[in-house]
C-alpha atoms as a PDB file:
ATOM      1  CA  UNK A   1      20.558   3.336  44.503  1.00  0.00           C
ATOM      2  CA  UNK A   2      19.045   1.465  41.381  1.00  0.00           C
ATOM      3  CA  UNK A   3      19.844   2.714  37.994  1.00  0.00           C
ATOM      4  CA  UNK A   4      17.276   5.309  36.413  1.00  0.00           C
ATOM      5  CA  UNK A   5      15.404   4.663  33.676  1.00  0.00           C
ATOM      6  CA  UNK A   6      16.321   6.674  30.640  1.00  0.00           C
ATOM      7  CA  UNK A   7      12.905   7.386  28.631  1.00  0.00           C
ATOM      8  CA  UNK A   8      13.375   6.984  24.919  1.00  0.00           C
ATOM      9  CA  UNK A   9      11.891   8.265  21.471  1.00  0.00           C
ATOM     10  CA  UNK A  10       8.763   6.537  20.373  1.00  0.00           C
ATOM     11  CA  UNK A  11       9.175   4.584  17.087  1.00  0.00           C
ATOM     12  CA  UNK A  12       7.276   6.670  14.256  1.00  0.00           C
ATOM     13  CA  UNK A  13       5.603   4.589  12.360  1.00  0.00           C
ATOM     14  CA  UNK A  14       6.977   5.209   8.168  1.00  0.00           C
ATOM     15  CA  UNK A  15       3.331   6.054   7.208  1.00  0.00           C
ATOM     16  CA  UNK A  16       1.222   8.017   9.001  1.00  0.00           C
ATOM     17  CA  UNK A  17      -2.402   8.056   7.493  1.00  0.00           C
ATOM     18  CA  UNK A  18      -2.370  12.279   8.061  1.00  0.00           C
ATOM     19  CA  UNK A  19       0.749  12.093   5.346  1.00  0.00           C
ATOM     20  CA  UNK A  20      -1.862  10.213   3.630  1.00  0.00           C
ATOM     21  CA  UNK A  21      -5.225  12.871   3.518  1.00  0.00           C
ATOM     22  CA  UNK A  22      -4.475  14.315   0.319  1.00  0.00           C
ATOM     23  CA  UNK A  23      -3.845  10.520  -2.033  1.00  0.00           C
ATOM     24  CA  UNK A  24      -7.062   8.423  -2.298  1.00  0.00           C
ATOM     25  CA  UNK A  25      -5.687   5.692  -3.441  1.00  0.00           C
ATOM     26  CA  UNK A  26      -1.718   4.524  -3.880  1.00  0.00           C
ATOM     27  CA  UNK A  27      -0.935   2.169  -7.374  1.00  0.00           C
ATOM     28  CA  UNK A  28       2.211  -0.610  -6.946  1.00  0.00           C
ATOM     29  CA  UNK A  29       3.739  -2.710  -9.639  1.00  0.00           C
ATOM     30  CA  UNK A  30       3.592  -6.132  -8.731  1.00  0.00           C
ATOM     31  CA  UNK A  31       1.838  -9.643 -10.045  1.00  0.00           C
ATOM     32  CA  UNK A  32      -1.264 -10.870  -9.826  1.00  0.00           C
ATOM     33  CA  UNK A  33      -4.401 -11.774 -11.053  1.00  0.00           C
ATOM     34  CA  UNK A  34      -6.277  -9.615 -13.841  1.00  0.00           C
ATOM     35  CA  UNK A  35     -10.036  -8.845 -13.445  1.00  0.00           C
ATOM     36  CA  UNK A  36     -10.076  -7.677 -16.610  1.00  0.00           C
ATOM     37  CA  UNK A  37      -9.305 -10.481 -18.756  1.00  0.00           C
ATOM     38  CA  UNK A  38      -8.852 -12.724 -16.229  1.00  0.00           C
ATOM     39  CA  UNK A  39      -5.487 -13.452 -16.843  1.00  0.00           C
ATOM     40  CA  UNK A  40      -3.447 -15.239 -13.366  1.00  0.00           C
ATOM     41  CA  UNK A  41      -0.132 -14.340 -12.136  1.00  0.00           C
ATOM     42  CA  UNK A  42       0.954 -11.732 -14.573  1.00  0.00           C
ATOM     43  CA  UNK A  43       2.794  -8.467 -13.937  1.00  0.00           C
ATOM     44  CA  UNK A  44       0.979  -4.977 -13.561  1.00  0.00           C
ATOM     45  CA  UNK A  45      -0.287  -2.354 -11.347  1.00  0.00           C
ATOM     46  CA  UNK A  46      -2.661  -2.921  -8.094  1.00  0.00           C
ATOM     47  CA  UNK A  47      -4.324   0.282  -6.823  1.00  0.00           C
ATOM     48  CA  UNK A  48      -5.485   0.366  -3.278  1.00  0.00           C
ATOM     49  CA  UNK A  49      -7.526   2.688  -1.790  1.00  0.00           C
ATOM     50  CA  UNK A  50      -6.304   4.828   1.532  1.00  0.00           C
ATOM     51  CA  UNK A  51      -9.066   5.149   3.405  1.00  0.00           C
ATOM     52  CA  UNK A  52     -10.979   1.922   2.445  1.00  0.00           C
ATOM     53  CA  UNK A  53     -10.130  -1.523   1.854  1.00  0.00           C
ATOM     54  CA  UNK A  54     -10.631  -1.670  -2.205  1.00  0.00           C
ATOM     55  CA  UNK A  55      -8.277  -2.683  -4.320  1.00  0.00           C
ATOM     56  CA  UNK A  56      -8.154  -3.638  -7.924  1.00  0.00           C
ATOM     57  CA  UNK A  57      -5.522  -5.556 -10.264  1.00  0.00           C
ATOM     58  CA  UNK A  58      -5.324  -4.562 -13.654  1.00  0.00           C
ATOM     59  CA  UNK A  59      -2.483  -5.880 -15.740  1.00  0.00           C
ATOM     60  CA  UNK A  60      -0.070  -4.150 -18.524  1.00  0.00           C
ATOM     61  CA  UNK A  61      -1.829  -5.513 -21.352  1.00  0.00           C
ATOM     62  CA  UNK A  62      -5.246  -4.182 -20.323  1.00  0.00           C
ATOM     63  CA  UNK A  63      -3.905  -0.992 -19.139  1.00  0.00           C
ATOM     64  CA  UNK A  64      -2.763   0.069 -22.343  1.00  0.00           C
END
């Protein structure tokens, strides 16, 4: 006899986009480019938007 195969758990992926329904868009700290002032490679916040694929840089000097 051959050994059996043992079935295992699915990886979940860490996001699922029905966690997601509720949140339009999701803002990260990082660096980047300002389209504001145009400023390049400075710190601030990038919101993206869940269901679409906009997203916008704005850094901490223009946020303020």
């Amino acid at each position: 006899m051959g050994n059996g195969c043992i079935t295992k758990k699915k990886k979940e992926p860490l996001l699922k986009i029905v966690d997601l329904m509720g949140f339009e868009q999701m803002t990260i700290r990082c660096r980047g480019d300002c389209v504001l002032c145009d400023r390049k490679d400075i710190e601030g916040f990038e919101s993206k938007s869940v269901l679409e694929k906009n997203k916008i840089f704005v850094c901490l000097n223009c946020k303020t």
